[in-house]
Protein backbone atom coordinates (compact mmCIF):
# COMPACT_ATOMS: atom_id res chain seq x y z
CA UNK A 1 0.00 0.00 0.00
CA UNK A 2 2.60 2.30 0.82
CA UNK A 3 5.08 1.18 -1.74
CA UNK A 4 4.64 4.00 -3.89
CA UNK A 5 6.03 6.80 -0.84
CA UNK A 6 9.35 4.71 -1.13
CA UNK A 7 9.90 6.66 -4.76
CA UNK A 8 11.08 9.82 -1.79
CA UNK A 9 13.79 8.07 -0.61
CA UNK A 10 14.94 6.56 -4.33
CA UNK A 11 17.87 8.41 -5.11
CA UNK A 12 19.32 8.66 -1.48
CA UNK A 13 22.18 7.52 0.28
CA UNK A 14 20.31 6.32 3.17
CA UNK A 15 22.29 5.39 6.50
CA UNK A 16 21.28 4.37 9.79
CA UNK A 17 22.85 4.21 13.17
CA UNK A 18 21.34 1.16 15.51
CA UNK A 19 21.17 0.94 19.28
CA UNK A 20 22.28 -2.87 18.51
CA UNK A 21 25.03 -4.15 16.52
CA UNK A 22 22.60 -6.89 14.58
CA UNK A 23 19.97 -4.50 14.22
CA UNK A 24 17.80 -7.39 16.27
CA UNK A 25 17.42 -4.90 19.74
CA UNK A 26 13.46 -3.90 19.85
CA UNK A 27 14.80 0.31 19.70
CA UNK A 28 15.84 -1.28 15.61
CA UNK A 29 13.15 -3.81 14.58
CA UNK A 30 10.33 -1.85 16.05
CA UNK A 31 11.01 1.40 14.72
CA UNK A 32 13.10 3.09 11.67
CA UNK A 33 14.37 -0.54 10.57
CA UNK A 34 10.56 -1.72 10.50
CA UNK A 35 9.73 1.60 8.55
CA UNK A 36 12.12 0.61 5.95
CA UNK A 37 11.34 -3.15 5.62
CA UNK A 38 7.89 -2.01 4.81
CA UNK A 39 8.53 0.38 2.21
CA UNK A 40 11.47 -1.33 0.48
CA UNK A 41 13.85 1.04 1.48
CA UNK A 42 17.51 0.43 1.06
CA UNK A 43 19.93 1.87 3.64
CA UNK A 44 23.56 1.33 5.24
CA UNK A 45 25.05 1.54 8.72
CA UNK A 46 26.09 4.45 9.43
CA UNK A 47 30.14 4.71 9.18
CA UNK A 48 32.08 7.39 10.67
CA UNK A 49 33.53 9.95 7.68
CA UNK A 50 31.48 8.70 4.50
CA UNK A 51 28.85 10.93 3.31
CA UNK A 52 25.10 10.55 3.15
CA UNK A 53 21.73 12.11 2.12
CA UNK A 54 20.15 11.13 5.08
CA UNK A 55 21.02 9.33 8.04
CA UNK A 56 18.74 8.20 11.01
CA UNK A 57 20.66 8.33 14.72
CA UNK A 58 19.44 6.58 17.35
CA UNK A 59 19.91 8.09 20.97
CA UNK A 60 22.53 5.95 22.15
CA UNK A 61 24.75 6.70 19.09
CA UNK A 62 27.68 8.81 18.71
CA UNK A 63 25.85 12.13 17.84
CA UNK A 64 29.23 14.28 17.52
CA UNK A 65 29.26 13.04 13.85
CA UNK A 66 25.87 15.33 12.79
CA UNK A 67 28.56 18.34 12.49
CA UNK A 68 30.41 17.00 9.91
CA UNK A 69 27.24 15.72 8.30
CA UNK A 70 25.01 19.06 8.76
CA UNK A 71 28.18 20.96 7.10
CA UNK A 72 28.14 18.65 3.91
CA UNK A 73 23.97 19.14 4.19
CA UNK A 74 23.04 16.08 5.37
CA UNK A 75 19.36 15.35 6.57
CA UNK A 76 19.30 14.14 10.72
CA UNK A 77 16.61 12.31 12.29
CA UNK A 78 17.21 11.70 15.75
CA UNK A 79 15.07 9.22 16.98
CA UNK A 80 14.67 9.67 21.34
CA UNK A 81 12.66 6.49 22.58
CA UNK A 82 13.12 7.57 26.22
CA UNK A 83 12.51 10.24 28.81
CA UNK A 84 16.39 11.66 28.36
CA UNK A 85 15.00 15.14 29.03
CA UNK A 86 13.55 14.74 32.25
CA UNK A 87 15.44 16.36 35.62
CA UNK A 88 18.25 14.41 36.39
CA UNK A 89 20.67 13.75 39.17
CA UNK A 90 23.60 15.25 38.64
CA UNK A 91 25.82 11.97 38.80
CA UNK A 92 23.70 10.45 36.61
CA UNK A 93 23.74 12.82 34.25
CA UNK A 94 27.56 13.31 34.27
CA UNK A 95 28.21 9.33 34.38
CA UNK A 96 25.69 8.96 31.06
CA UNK A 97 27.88 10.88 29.07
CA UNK A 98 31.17 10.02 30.29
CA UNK A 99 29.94 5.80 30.07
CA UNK A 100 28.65 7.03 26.38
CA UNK A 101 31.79 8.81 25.48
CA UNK A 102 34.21 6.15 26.69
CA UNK A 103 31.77 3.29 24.53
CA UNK A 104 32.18 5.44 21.57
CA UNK A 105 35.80 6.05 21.43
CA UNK A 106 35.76 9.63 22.19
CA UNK A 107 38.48 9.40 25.19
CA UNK A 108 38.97 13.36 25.46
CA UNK A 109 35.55 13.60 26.54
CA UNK A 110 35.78 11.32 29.75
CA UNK A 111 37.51 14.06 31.42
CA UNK A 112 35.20 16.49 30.56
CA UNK A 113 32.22 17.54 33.19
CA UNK A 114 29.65 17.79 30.36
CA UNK A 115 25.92 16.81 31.12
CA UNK A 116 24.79 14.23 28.99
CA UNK A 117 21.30 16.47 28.69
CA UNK A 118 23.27 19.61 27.37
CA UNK A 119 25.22 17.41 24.81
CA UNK A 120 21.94 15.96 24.04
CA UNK A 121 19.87 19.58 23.74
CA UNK A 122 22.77 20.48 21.07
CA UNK A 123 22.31 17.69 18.81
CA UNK A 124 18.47 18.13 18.80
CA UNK A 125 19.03 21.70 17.70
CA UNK A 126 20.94 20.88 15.00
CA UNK A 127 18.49 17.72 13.77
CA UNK A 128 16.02 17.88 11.16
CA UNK A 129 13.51 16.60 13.08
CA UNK A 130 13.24 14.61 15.93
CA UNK A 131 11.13 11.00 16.77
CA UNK A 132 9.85 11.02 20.40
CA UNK A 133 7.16 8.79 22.08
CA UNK A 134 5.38 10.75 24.25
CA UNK A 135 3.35 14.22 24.59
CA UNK A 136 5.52 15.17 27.46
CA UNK A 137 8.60 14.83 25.47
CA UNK A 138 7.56 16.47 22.44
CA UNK A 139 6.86 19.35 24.23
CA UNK A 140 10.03 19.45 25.81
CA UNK A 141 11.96 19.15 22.71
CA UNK A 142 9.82 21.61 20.80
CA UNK A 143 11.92 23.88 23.16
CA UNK A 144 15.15 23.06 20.59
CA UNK A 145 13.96 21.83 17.92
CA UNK A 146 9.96 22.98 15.95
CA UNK A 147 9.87 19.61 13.70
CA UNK A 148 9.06 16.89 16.55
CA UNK A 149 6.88 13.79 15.94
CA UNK A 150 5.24 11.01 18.08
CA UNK A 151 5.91 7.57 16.43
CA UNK A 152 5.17 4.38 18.59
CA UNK A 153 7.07 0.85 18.40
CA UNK A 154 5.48 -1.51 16.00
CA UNK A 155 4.47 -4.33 17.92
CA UNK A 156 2.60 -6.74 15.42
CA UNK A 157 5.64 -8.64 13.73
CA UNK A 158 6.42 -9.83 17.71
CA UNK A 159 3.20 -11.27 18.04
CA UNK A 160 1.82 -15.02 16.84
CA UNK A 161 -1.76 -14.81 17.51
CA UNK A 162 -3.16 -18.27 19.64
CA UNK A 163 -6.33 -19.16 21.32
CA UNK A 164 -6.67 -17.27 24.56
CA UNK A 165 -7.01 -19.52 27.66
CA UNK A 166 -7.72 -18.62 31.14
CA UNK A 167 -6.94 -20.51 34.75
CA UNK A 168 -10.11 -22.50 34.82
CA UNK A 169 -8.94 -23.25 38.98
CA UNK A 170 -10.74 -20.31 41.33
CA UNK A 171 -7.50 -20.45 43.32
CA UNK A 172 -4.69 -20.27 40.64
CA UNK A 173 -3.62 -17.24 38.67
CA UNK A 174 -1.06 -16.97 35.79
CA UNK A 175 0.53 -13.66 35.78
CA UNK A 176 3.03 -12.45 32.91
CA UNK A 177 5.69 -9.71 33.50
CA UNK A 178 7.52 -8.94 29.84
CA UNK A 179 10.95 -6.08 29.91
CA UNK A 180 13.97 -5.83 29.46
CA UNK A 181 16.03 -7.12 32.91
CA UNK A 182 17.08 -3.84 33.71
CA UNK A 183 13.07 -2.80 34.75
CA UNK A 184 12.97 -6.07 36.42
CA UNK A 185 13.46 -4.54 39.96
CA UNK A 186 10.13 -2.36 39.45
CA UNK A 187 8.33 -5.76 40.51
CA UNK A 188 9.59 -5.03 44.16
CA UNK A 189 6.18 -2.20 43.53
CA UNK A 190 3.91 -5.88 44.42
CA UNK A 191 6.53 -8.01 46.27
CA UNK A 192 4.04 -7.66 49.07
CA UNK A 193 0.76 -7.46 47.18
CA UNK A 194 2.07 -10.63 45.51
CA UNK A 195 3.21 -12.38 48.87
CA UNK A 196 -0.13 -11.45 50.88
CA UNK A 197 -2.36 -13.02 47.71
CA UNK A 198 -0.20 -15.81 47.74
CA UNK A 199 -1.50 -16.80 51.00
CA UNK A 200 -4.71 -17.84 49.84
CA UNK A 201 -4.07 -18.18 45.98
CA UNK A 202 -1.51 -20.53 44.02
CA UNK A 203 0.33 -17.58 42.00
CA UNK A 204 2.45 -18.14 38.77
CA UNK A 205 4.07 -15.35 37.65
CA UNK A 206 5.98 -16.07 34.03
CA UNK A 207 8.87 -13.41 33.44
CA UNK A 208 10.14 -13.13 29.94
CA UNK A 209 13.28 -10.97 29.26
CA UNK A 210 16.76 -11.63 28.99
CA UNK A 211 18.68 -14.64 31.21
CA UNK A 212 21.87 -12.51 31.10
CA UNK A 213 22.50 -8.75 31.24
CA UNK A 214 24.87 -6.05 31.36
CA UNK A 215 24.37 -3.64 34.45
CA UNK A 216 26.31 -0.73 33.07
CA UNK A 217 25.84 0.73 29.03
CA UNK A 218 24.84 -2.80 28.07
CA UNK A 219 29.05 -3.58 28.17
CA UNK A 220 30.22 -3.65 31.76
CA UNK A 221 29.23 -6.10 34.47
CA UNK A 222 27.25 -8.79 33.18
CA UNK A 223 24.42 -10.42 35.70
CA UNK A 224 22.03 -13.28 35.71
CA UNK A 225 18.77 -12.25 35.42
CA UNK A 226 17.53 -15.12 37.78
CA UNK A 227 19.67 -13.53 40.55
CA UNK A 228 17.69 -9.73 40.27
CA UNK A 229 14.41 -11.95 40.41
CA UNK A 230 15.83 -13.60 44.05
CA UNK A 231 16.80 -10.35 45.39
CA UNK A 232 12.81 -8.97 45.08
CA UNK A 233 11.65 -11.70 47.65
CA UNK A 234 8.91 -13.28 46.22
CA UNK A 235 7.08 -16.10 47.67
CA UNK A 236 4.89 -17.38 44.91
CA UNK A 237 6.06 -19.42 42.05
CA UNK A 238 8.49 -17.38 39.54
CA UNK A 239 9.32 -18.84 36.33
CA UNK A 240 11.78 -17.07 34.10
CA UNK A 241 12.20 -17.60 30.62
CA UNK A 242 14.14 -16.14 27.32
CA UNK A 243 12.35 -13.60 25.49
CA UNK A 244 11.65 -14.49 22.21
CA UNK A 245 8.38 -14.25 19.79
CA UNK A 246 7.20 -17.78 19.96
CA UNK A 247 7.41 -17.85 24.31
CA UNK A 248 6.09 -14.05 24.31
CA UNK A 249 2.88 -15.74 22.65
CA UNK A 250 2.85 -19.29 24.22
CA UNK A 251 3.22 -18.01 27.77
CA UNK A 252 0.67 -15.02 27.20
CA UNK A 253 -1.83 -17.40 25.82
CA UNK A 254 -2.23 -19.08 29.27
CA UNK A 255 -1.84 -16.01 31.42
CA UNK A 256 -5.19 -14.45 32.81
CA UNK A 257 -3.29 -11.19 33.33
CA UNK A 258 -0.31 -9.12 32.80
CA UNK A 259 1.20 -6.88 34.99
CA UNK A 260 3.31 -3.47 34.21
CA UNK A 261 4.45 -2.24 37.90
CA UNK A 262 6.35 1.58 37.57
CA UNK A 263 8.92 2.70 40.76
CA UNK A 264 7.68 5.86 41.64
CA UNK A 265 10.13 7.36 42.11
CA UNK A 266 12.16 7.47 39.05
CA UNK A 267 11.19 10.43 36.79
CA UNK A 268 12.82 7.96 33.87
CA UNK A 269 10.70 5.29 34.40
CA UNK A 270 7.10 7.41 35.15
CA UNK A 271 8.06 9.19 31.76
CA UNK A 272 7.75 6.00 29.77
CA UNK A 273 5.43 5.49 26.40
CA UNK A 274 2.40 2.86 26.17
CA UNK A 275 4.52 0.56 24.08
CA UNK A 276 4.39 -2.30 26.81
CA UNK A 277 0.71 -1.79 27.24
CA UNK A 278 -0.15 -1.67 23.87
CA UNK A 279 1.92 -5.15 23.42
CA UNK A 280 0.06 -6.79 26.12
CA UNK A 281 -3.03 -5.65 24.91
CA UNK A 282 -2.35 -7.29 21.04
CA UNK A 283 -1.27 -10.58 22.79
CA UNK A 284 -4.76 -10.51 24.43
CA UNK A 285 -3.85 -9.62 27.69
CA UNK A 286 -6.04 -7.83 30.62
CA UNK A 287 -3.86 -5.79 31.91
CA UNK A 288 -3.13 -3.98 35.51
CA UNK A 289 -0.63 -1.10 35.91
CA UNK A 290 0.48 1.20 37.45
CA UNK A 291 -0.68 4.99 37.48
CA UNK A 292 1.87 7.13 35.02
CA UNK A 293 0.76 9.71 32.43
CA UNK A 294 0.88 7.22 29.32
CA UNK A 295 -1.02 4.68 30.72
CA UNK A 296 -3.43 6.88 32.26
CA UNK A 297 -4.02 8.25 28.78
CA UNK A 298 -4.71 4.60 27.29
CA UNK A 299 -6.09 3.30 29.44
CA UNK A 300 -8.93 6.19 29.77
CA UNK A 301 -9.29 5.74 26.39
CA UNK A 302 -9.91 2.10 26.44
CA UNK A 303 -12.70 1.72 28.99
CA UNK A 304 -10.30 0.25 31.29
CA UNK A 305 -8.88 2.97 33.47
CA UNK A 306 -10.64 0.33 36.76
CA UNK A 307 -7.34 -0.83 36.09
CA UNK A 308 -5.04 1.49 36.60
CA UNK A 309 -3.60 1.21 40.37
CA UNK A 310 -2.23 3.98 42.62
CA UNK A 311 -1.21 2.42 45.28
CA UNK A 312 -0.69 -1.69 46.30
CA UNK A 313 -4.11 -1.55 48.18
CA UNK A 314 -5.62 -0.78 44.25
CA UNK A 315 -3.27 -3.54 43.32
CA UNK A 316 -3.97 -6.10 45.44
CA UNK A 317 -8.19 -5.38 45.48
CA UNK A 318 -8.53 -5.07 41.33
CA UNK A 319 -6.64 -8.38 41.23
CA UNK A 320 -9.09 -9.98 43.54
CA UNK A 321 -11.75 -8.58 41.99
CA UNK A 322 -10.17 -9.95 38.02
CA UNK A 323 -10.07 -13.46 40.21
CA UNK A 324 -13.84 -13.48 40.53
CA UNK A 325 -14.86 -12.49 37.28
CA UNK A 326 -16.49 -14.52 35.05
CA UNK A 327 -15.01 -16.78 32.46
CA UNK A 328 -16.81 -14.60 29.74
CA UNK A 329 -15.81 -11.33 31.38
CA UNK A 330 -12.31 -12.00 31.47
CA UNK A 331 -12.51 -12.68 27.92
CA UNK A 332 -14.70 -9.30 26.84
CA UNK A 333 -11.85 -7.37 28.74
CA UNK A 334 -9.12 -9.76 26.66
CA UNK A 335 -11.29 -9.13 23.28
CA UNK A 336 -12.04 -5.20 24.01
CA UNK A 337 -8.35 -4.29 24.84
CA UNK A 338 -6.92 -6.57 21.98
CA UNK A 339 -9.40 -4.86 19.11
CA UNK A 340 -8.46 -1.04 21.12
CA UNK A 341 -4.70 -1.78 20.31
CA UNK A 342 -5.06 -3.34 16.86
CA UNK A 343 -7.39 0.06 15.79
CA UNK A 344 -4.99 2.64 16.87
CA UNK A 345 -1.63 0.95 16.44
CA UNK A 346 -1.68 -0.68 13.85
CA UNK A 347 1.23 -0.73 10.75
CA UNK A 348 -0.39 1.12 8.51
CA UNK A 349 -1.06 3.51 11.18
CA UNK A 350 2.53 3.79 12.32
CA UNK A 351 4.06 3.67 8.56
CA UNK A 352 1.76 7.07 7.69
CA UNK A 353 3.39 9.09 10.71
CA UNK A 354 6.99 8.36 9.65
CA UNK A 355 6.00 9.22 6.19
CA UNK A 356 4.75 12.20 7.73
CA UNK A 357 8.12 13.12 9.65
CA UNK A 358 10.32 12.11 6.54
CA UNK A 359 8.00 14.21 4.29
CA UNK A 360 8.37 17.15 6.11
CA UNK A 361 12.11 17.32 5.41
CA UNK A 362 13.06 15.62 2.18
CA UNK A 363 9.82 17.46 -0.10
């Protein structure tokens, strides 16, 4: 269908930089690299010193490049997935662009005090335009940079759609947690909402991510992921498994619920898009979570903002209230959510708005 739009992009010498090396990491697949696939569009990973027409950074690359590139008039996109505007701590933000420096070879700028956020604010300035996720953030950015769209991850190639099954047992819940193993800690939210229903109810909880990470950068200081889930205490049954597309369906088929617990207290975190909801949702999932501006949002939208929790006595009384539902009213929520997510975020959806952000610089 949208074959045609790829006629734009014809002529150019199209590179992109990744946030993974195999362009495999869900920041690549989901987003520019999925735009491209679509469309037909040929490009090449971005190399230090050659020239391009256009060339797509993600927020983890090595940005210094875009003033060479802006001096030979190249066209930057600079796509920002997270919440990097947000107030920082001070050490954080100093450590996030020395780490970043060091991983990109630039060993002059270890020593240098620099906030990553200032670096950060100077490369927007100088984009094109600029991919965020949320309202929040575009309206932070529009502060540097006018030409600022919203594009969500594309979810659908990740999902295999199966038959939906619930816990037929009164007193036995499957629960599915789905992240990368850095947001693993946030379960410690329901560590004791978890523990106290686990008194009275056989729990399951199936967490798919990663079995290994790195703690620092994705480089330094590799952990099991098995020892973060021991650390959170939890006394119901916890069964970890590799993320990949075919468990991400098979385990969410026999879940009655999935869970997306936020900490609080980290601005990072609370500034997150509905990506994860919006996955959930297309594998069929009900879904609890807790209260941030995103999911608010969605969930308002959807019908379903009953499950939106504040505070672990809303967690732990809408999950005993799920428990007594009906068969066929776990299923209307699983249906209502599923056909909500599919409507608004959808490919062809998606595909239009980065037409839409390429179109405004390249016609």
């Amino acid at each position: 269908m949208f074959k045609k739009y790829a006629n734009l992009f014809k002529d150019l010498k199209i590179a992109y930089a990744p946030y993974s090396k195999d362009f495999l990491g869900p920041g690549d697949r989901r987003r520019f690299c999925f735009f491209a696939r679509e469309l037909g569009i040929k490009f090449d990973q971005f190399e230090k010193g050659k020239d391009y027409d256009l060339v797509i950074f993600s927020s983890t690359s090595d940005l210094n490049c875009i003033d060479k590139l802006k001096q030979k008039k190249s066209k930057i996109v600079l796509d920002l997935v997270d919440s990097y505007l947000i107030k920082t701590p001070l050490h954080k933000d100093l450590i996030r662009y020395i780490g970043r420096s060091y991983l990109q070879k630039r060993f002059k700028n270890v020593f240098l005090p620099i906030k990553y956020t200032n670096y950060l604010k100077k490369y927007i300035s100088k984009a094109d335009a600029i991919v965020c996720s949320t309202e929040k953030q575009l309206q932070e950015i529009k502060r540097f940079n006018p030409n600022v769209h919203i594009i969500l991850d594309n979810m659908d190639d990740d999902i295999i759609q199966l038959k939906k099954n619930f816990s037929s047992q009164k007193n036995k819940i499957n629960i599915m947690w789905e992240g990368l193993p850095s947001n693993i800690y946030q379960l410690k939210e329901l560590n004791t909402v978890l523990n106290n229903l686990g008194k009275t109810i056989d729990i399951n909880l199936h967490v798919l991510t990663d079995l290994e990470s790195y703690r620092f950068f994705s480089r330094f200081y590799k952990i099991k992921t098995q020892n973060i889930i021991d650390s959170i205490s939890l006394k119901i049954n916890v069964y970890l498994y590799q993320w990949n597309s075919i468990a991400l369906s098979s385990i969410a088929s026999i879940c009655d619920f999935g869970i997306i617990p936020v900490d609080q207290k980290s601005q990072f975190t609370l500034g997150k898009p509905e990506n994860k909801l919006i996955l959930l949702w297309k594998l069929g999932l009900p879904v609890f979570t807790s209260k941030t501006d995103a999911y608010s949002r969605v969930m308002q939208s959807a019908g379903l903002e009953n499950m939106i929790c504040e505070n672990q006595m809303d967690w732990e009384e809408s999950i005993k209230a799920f428990i007594k539902l009906k068969p066929a009213e776990k299923f209307s929520i699983s249906e209502s959510s599923k056909v909500f997510a599919n409507e608004r975020f959808n490919k062809k959806f998606l595909i239009s708005l980065w037409m839409k952000l390429f179109s405004s610089i390249l016609d």
